[in-house]
PDB file of N, CA and C in Angstrom:
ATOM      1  N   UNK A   1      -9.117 -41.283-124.763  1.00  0.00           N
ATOM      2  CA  UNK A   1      -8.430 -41.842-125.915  1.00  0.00           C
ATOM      3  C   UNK A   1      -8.737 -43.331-125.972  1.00  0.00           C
ATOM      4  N   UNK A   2      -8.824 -43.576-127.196  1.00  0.00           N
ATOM      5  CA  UNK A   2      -9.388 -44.964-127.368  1.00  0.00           C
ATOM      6  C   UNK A   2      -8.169 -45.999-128.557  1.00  0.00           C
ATOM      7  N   UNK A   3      -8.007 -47.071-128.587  1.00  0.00           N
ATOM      8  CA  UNK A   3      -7.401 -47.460-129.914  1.00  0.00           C
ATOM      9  C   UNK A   3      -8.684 -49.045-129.806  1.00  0.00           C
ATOM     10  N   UNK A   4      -8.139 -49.007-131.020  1.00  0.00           N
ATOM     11  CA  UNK A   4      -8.786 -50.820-131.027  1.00  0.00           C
ATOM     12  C   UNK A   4      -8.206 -51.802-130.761  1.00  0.00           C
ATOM     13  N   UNK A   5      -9.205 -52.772-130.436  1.00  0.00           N
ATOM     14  CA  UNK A   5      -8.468 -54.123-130.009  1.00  0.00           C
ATOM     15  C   UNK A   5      -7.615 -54.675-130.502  1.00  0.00           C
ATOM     16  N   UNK A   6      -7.378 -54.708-131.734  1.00  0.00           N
ATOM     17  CA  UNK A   6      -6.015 -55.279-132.755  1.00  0.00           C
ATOM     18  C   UNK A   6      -5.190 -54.114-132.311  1.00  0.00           C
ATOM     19  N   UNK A   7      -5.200 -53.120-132.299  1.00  0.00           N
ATOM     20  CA  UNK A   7      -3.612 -52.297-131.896  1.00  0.00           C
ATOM     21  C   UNK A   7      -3.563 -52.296-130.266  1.00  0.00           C
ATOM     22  N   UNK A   8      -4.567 -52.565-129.513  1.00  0.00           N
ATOM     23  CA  UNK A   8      -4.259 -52.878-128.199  1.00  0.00           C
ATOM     24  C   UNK A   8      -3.727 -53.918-128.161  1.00  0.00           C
ATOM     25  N   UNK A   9      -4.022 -55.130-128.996  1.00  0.00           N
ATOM     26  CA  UNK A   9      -3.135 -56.313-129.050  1.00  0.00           C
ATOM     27  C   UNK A   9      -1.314 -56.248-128.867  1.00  0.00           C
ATOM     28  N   UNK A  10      -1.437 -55.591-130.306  1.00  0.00           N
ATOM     29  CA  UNK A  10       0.101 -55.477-130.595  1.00  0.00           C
ATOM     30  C   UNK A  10       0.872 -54.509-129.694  1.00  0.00           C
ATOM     31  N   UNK A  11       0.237 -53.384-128.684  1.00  0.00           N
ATOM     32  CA  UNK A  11       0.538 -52.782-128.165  1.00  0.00           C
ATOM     33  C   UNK A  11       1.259 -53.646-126.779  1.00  0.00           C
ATOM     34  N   UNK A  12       0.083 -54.858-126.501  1.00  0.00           N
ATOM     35  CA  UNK A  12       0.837 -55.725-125.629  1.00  0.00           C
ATOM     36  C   UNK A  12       1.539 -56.845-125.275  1.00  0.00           C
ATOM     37  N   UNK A  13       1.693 -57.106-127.207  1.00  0.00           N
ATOM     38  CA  UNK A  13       2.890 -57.843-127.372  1.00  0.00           C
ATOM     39  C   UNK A  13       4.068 -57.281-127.824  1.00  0.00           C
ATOM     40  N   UNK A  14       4.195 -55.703-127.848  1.00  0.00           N
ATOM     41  CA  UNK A  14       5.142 -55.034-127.631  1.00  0.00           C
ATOM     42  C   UNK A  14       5.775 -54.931-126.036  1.00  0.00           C
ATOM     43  N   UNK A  15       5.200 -54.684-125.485  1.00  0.00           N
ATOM     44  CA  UNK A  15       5.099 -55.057-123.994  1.00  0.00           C
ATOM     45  C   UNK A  15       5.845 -56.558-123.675  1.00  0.00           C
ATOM     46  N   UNK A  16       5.436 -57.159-124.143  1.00  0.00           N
ATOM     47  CA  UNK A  16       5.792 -58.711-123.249  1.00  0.00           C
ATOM     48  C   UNK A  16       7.207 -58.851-124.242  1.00  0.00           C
ATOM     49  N   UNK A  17       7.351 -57.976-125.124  1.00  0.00           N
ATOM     50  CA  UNK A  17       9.062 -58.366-125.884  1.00  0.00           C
ATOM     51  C   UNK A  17       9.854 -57.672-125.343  1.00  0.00           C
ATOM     52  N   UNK A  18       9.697 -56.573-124.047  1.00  0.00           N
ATOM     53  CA  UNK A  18      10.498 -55.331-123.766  1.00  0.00           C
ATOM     54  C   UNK A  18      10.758 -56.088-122.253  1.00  0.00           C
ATOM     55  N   UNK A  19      10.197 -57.529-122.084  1.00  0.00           N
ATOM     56  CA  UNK A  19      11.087 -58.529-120.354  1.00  0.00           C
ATOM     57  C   UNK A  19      12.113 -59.244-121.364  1.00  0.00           C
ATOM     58  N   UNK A  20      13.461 -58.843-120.625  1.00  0.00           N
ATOM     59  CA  UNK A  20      14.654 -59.626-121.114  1.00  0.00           C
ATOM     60  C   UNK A  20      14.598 -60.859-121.038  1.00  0.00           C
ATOM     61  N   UNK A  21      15.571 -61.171-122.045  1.00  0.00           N
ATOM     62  CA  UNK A  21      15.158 -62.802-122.480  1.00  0.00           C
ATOM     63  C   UNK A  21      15.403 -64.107-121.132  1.00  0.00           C
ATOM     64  N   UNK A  22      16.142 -63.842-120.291  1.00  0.00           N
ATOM     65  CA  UNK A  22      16.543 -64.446-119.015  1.00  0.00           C
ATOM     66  C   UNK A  22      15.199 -64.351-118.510  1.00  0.00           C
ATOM     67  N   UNK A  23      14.460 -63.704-118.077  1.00  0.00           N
ATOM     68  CA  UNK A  23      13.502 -63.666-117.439  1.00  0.00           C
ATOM     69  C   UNK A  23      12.041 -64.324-118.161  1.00  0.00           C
ATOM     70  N   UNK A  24      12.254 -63.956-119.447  1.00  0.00           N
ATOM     71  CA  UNK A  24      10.922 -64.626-120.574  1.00  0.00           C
ATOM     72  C   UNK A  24      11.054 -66.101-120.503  1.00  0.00           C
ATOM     73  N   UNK A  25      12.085 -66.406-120.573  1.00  0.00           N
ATOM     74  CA  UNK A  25      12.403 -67.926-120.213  1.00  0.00           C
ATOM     75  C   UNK A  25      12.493 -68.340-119.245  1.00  0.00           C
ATOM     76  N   UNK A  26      12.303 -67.608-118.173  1.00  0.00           N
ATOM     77  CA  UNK A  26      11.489 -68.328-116.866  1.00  0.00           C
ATOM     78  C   UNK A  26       9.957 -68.229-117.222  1.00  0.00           C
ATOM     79  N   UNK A  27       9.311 -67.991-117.504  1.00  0.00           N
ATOM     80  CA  UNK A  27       8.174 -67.538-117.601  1.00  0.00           C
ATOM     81  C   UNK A  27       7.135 -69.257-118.323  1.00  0.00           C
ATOM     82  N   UNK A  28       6.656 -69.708-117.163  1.00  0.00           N
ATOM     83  CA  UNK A  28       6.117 -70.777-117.558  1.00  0.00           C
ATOM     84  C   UNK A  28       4.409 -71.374-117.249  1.00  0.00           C
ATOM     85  N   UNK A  29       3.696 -71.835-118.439  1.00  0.00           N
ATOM     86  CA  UNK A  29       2.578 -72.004-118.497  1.00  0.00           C
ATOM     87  C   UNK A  29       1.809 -70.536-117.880  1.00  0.00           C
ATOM     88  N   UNK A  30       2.048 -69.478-118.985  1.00  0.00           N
ATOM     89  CA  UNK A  30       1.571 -68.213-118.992  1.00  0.00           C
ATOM     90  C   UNK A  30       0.272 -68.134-120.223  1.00  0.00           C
ATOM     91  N   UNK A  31      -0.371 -67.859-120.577  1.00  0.00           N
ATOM     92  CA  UNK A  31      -1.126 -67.157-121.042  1.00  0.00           C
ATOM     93  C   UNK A  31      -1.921 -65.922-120.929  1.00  0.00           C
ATOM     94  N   UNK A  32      -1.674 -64.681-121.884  1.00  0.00           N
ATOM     95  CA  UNK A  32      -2.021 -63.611-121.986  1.00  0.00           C
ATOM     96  C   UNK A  32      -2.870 -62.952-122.664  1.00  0.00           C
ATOM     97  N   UNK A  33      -3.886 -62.257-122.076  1.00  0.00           N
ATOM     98  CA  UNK A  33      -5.367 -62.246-122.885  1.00  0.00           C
ATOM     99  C   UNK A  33      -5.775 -60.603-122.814  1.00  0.00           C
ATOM    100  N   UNK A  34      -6.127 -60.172-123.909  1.00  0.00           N
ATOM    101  CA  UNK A  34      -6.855 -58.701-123.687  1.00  0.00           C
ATOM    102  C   UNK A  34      -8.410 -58.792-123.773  1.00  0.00           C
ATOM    103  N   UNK A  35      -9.021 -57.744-122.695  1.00  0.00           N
ATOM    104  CA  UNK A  35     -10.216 -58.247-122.627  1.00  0.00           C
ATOM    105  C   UNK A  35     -10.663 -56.718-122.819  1.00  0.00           C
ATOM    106  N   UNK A  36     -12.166 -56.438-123.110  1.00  0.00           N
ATOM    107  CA  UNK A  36     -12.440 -54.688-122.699  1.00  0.00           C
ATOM    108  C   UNK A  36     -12.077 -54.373-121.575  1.00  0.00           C
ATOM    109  N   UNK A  37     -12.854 -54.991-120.262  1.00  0.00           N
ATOM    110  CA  UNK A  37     -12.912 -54.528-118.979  1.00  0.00           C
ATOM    111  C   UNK A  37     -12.861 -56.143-118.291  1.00  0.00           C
ATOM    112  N   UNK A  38     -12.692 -55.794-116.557  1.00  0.00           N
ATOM    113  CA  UNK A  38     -13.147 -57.261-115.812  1.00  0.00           C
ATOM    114  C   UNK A  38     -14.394 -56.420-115.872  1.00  0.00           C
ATOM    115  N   UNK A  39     -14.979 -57.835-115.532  1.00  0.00           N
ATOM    116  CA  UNK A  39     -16.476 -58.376-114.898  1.00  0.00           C
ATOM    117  C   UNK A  39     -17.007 -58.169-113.423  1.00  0.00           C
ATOM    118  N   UNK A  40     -16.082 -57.829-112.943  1.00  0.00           N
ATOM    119  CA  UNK A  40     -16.414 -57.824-111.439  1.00  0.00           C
ATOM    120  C   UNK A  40     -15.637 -56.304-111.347  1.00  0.00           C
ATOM    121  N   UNK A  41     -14.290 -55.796-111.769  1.00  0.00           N
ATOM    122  CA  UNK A  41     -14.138 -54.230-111.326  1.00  0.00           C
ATOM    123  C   UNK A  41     -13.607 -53.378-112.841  1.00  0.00           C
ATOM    124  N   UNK A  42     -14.377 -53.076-113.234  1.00  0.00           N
ATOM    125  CA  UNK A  42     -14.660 -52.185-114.652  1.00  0.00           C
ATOM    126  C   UNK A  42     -13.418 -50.889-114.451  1.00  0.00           C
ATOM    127  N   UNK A  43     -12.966 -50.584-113.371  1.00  0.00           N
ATOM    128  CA  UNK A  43     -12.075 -49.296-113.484  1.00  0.00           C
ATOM    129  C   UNK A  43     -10.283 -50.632-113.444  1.00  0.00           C
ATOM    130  N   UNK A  44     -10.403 -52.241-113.090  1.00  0.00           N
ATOM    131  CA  UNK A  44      -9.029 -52.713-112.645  1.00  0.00           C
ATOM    132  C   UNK A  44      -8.175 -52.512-114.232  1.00  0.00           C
ATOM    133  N   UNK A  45      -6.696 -52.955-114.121  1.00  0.00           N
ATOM    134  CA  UNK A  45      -6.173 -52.270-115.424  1.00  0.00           C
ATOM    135  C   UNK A  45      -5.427 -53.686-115.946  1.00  0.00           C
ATOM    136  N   UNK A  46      -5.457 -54.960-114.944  1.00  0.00           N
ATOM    137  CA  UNK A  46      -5.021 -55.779-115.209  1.00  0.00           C
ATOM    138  C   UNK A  46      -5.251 -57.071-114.278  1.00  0.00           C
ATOM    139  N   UNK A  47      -4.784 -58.318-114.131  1.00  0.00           N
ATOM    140  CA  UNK A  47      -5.341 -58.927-113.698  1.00  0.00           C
ATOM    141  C   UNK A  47      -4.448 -60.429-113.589  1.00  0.00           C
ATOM    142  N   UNK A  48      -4.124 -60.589-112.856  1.00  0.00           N
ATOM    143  CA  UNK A  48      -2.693 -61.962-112.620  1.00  0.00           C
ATOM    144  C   UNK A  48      -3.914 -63.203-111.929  1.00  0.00           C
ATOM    145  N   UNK A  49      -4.041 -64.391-112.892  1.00  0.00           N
ATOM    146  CA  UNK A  49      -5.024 -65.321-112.521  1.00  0.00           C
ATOM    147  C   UNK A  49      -3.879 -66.554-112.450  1.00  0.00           C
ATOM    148  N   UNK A  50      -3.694 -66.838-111.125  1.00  0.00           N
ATOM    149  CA  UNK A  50      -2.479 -68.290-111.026  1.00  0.00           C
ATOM    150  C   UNK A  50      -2.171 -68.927-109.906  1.00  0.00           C
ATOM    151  N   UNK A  51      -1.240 -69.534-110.386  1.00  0.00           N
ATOM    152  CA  UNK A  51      -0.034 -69.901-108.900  1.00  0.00           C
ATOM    153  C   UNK A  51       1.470 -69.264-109.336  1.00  0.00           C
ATOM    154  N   UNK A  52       1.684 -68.310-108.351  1.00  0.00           N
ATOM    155  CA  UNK A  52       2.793 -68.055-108.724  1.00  0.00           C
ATOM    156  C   UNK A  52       3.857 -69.192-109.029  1.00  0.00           C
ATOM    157  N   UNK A  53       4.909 -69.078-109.463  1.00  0.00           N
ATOM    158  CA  UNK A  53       6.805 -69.709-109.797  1.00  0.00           C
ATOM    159  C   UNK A  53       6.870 -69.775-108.237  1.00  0.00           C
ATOM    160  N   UNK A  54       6.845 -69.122-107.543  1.00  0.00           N
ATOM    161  CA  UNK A  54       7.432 -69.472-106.128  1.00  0.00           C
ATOM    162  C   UNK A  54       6.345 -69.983-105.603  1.00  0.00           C
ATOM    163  N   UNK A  55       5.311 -70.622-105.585  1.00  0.00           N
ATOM    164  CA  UNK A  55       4.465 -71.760-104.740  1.00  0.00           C
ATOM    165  C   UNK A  55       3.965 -72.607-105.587  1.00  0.00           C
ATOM    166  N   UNK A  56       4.906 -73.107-106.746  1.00  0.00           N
ATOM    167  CA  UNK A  56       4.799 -74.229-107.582  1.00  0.00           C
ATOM    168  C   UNK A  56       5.201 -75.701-106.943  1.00  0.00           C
ATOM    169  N   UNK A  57       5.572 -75.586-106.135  1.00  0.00           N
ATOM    170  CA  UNK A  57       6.424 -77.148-105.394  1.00  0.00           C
ATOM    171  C   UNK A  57       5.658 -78.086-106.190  1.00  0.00           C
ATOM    172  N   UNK A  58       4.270 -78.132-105.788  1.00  0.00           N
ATOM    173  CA  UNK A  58       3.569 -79.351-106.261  1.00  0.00           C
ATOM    174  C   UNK A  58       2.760 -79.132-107.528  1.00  0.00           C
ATOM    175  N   UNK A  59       3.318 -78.406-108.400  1.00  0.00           N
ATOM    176  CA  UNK A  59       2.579 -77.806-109.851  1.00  0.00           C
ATOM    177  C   UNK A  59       2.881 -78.781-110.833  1.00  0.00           C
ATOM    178  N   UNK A  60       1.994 -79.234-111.478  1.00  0.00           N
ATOM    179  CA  UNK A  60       2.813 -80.381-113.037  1.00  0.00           C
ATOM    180  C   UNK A  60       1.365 -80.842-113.245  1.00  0.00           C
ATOM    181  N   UNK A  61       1.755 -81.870-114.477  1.00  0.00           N
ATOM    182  CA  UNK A  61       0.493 -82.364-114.815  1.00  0.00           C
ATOM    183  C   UNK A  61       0.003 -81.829-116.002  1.00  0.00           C
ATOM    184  N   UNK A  62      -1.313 -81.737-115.973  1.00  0.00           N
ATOM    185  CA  UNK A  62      -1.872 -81.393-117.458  1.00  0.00           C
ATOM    186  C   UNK A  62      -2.949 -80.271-116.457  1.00  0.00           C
ATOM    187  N   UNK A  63      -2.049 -79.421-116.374  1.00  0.00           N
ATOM    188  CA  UNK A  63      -2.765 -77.802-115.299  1.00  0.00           C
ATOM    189  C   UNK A  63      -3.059 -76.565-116.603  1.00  0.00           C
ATOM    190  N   UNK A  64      -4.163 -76.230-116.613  1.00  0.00           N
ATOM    191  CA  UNK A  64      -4.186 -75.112-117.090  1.00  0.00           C
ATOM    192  C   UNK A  64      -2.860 -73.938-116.666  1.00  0.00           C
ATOM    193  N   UNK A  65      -3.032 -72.966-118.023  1.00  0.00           N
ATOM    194  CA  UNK A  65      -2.224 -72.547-118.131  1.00  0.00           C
ATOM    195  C   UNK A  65      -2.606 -70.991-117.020  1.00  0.00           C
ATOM    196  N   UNK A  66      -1.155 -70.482-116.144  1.00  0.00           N
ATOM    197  CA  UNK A  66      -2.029 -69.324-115.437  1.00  0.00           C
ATOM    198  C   UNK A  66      -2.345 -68.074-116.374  1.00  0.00           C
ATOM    199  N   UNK A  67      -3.454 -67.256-116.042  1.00  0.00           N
ATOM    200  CA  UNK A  67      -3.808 -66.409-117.115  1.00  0.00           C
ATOM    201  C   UNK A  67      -3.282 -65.350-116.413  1.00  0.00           C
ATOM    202  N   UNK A  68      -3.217 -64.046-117.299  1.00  0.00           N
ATOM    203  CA  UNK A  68      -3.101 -62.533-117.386  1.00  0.00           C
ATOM    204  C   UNK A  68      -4.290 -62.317-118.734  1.00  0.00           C
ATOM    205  N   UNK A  69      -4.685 -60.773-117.321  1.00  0.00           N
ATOM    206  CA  UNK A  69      -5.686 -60.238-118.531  1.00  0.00           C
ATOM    207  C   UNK A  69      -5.285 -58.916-118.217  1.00  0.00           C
ATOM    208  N   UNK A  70      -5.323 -58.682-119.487  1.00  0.00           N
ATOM    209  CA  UNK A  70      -5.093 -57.045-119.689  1.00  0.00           C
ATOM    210  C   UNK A  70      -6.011 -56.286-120.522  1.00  0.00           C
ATOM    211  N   UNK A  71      -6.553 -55.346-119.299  1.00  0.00           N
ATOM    212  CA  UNK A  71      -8.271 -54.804-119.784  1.00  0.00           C
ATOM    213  C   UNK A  71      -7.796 -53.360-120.738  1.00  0.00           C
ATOM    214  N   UNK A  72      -8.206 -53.477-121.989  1.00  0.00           N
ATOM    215  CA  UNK A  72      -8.408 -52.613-122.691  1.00  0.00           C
ATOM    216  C   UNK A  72      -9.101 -51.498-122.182  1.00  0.00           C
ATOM    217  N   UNK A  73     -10.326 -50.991-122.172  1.00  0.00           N
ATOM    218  CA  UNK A  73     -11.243 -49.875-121.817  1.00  0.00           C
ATOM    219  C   UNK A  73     -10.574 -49.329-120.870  1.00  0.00           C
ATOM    220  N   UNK A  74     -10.598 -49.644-119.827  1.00  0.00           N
ATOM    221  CA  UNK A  74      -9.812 -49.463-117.868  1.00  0.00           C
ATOM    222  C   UNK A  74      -8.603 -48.288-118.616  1.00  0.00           C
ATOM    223  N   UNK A  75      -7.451 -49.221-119.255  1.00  0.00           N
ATOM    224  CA  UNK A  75      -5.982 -48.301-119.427  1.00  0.00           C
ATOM    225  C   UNK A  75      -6.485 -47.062-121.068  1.00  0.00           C
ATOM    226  N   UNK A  76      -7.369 -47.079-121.383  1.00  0.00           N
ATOM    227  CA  UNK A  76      -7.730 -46.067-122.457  1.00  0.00           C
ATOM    228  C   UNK A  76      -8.016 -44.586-121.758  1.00  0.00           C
ATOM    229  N   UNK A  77      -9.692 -45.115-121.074  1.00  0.00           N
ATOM    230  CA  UNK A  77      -9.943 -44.369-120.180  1.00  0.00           C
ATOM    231  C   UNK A  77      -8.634 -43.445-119.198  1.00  0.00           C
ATOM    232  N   UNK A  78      -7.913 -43.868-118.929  1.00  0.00           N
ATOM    233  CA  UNK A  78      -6.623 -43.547-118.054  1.00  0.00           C
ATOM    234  C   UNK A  78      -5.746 -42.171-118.316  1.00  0.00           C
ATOM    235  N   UNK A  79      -5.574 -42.584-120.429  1.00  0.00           N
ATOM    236  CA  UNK A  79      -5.027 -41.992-121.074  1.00  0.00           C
ATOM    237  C   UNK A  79      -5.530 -41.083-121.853  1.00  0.00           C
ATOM    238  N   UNK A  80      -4.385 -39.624-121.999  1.00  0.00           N
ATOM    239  CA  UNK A  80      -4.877 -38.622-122.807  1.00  0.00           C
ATOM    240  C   UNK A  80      -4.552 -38.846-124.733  1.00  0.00           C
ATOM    241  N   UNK A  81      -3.570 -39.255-125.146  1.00  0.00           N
ATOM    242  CA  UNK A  81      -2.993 -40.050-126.012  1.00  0.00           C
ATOM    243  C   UNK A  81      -2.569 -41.817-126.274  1.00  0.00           C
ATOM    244  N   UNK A  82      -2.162 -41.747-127.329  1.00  0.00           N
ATOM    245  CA  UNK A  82      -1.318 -43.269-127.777  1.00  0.00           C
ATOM    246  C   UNK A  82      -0.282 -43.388-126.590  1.00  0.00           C
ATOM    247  N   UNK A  83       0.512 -42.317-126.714  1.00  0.00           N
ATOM    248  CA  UNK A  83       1.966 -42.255-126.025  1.00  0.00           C
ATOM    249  C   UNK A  83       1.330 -43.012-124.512  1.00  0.00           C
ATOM    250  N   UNK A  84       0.534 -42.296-123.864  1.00  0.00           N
ATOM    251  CA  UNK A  84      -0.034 -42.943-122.326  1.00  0.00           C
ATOM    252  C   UNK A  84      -0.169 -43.801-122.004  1.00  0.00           C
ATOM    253  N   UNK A  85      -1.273 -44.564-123.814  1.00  0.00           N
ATOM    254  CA  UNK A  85      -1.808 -46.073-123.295  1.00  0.00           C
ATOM    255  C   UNK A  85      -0.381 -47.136-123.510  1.00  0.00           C
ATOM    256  N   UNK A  86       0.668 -46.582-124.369  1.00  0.00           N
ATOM    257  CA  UNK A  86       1.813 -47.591-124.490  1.00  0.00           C
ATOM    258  C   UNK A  86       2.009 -47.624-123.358  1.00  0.00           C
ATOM    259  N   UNK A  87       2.562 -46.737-122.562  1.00  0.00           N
ATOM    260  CA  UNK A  87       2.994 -46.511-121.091  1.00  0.00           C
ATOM    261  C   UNK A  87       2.496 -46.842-120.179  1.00  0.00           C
ATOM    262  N   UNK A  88       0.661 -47.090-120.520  1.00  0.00           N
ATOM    263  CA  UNK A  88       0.488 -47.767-119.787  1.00  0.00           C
ATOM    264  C   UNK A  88       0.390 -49.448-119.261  1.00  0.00           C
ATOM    265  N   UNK A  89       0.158 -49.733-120.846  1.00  0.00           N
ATOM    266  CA  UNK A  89      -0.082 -50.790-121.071  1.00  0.00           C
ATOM    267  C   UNK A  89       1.542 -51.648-120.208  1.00  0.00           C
ATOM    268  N   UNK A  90       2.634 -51.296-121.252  1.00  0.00           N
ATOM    269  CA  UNK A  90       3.603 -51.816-120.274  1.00  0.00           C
ATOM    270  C   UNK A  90       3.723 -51.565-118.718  1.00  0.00           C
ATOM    271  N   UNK A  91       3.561 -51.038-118.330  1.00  0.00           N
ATOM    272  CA  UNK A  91       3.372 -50.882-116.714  1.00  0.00           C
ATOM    273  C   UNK A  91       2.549 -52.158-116.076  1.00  0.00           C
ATOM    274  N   UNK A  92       1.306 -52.434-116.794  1.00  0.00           N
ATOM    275  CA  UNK A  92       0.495 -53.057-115.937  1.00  0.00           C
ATOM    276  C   UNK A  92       1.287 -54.401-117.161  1.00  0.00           C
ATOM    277  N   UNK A  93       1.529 -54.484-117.918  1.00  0.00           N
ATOM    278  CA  UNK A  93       2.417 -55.905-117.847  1.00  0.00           C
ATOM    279  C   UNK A  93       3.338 -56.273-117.280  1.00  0.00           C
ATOM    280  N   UNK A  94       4.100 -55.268-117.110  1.00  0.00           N
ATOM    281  CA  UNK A  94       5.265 -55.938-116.220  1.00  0.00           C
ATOM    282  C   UNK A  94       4.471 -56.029-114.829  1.00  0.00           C
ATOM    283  N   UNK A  95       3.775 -55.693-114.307  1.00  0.00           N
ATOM    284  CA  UNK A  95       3.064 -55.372-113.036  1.00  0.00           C
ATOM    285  C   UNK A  95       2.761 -57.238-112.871  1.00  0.00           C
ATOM    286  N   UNK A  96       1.519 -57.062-114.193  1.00  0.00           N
ATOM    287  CA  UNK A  96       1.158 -58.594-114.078  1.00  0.00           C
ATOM    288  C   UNK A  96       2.087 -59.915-113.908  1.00  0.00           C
ATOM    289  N   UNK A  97       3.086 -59.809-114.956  1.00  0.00           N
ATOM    290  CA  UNK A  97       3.966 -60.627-115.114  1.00  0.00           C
ATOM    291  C   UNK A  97       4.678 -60.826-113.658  1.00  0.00           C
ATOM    292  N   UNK A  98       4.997 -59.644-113.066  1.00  0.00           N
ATOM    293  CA  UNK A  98       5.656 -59.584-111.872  1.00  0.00           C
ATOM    294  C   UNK A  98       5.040 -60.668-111.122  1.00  0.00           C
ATOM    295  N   UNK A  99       3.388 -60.602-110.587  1.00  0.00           N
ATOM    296  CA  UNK A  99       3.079 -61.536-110.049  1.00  0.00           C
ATOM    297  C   UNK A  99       3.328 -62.933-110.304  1.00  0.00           C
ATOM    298  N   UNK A 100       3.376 -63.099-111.551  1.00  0.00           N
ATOM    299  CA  UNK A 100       3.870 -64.449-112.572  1.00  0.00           C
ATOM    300  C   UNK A 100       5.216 -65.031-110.916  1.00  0.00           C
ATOM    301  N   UNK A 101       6.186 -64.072-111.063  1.00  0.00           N
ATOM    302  CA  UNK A 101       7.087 -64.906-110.791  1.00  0.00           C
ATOM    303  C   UNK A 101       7.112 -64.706-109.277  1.00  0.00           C
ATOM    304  N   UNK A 102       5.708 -64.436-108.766  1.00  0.00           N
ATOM    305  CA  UNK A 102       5.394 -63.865-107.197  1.00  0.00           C
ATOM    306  C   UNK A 102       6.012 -62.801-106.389  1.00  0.00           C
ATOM    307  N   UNK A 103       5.995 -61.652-107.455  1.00  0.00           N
ATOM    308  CA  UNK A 103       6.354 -60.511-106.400  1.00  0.00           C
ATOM    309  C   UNK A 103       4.900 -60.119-106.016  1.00  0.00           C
ATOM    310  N   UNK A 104       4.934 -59.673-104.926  1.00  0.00           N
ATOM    311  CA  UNK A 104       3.261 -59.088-104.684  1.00  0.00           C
ATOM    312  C   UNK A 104       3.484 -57.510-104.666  1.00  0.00           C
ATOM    313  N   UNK A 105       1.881 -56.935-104.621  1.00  0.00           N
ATOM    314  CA  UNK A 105       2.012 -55.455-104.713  1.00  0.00           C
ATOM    315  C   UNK A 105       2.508 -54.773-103.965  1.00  0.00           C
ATOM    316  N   UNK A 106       2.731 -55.074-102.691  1.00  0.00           N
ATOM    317  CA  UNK A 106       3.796 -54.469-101.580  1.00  0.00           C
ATOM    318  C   UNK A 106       4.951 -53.988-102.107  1.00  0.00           C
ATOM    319  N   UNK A 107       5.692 -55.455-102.588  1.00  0.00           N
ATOM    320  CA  UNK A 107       7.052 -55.036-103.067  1.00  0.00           C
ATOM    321  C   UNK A 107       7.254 -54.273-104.141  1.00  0.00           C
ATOM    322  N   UNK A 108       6.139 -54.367-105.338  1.00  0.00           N
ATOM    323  CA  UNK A 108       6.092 -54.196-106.618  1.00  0.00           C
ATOM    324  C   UNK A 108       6.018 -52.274-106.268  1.00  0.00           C
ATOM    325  N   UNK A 109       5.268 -51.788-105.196  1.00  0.00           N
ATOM    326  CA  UNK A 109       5.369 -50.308-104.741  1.00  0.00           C
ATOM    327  C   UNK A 109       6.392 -50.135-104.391  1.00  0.00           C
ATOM    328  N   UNK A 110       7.674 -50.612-103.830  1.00  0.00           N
ATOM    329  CA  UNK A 110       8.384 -50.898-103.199  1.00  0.00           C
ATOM    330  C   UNK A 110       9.604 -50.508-104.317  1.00  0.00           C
ATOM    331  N   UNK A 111       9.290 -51.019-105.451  1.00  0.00           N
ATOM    332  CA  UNK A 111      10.161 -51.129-106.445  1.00  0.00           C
ATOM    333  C   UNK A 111      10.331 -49.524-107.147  1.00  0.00           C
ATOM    334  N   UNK A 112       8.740 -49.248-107.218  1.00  0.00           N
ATOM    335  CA  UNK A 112       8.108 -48.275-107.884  1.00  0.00           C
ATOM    336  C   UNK A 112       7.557 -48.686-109.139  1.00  0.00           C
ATOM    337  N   UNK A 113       6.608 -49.876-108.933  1.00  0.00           N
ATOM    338  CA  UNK A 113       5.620 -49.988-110.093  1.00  0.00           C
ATOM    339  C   UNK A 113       4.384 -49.864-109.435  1.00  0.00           C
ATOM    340  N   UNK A 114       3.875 -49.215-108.929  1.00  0.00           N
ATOM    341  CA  UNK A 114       3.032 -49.165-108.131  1.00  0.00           C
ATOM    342  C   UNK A 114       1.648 -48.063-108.645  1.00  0.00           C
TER     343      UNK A 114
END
């Protein structure tokens, strides 16, 4: 199952409106990007590029912003329908985001986003 990049878009800014507002407002110098695939692992489904909120001590300045990428092709491939890739898509955002505020994948299995 495939959709296009404009409804994969909106698919994952449906996603980033479904983290409660307490938590969106922690959420600082984020930027979020859909890409087809990474460059280096064509099957990954997402991708947390940063410093986490918890090893910011010495963060400020005029710092790029940390990225999230969220690979289109990777979570299509995955899915048999629409219904899947929504499901999936949010999964690996909150996944990503998670790292945002430094949970790592240990815990994030831990949780059961795994």
């Amino acid at each position: 199952m495939e959709v296009s990049h404009e409804r994969f878009e909106a698919l994952v800014a449906e996603a980033l409106d479904l983290i409660p507002d307490e938590l969106a407002e922690a959420i600082d110098n984020l930027a979020v990007f859909v890409v087809d695939q990474s460059p280096e692992d064509p099957e990954l489904l997402g991708l947390y590029d940063g410093i986490p909120l918890t090893d910011r001590e010495h963060y400020g300045g005029m710092i790029m912003p940390d990225r999230i990428f969220i690979y289109r092709l990777p979570i299509c491939a995955l899915s048999d329908d629409e219904d899947e890739i929504v499901e999936q898509v949010r999964i690996t955002v909150i996944h990503e985001v998670a790292h945002h505020f430094g949970i790592d994948d240990e815990r994030l299995e831990e949780l059961g986003w795994d």
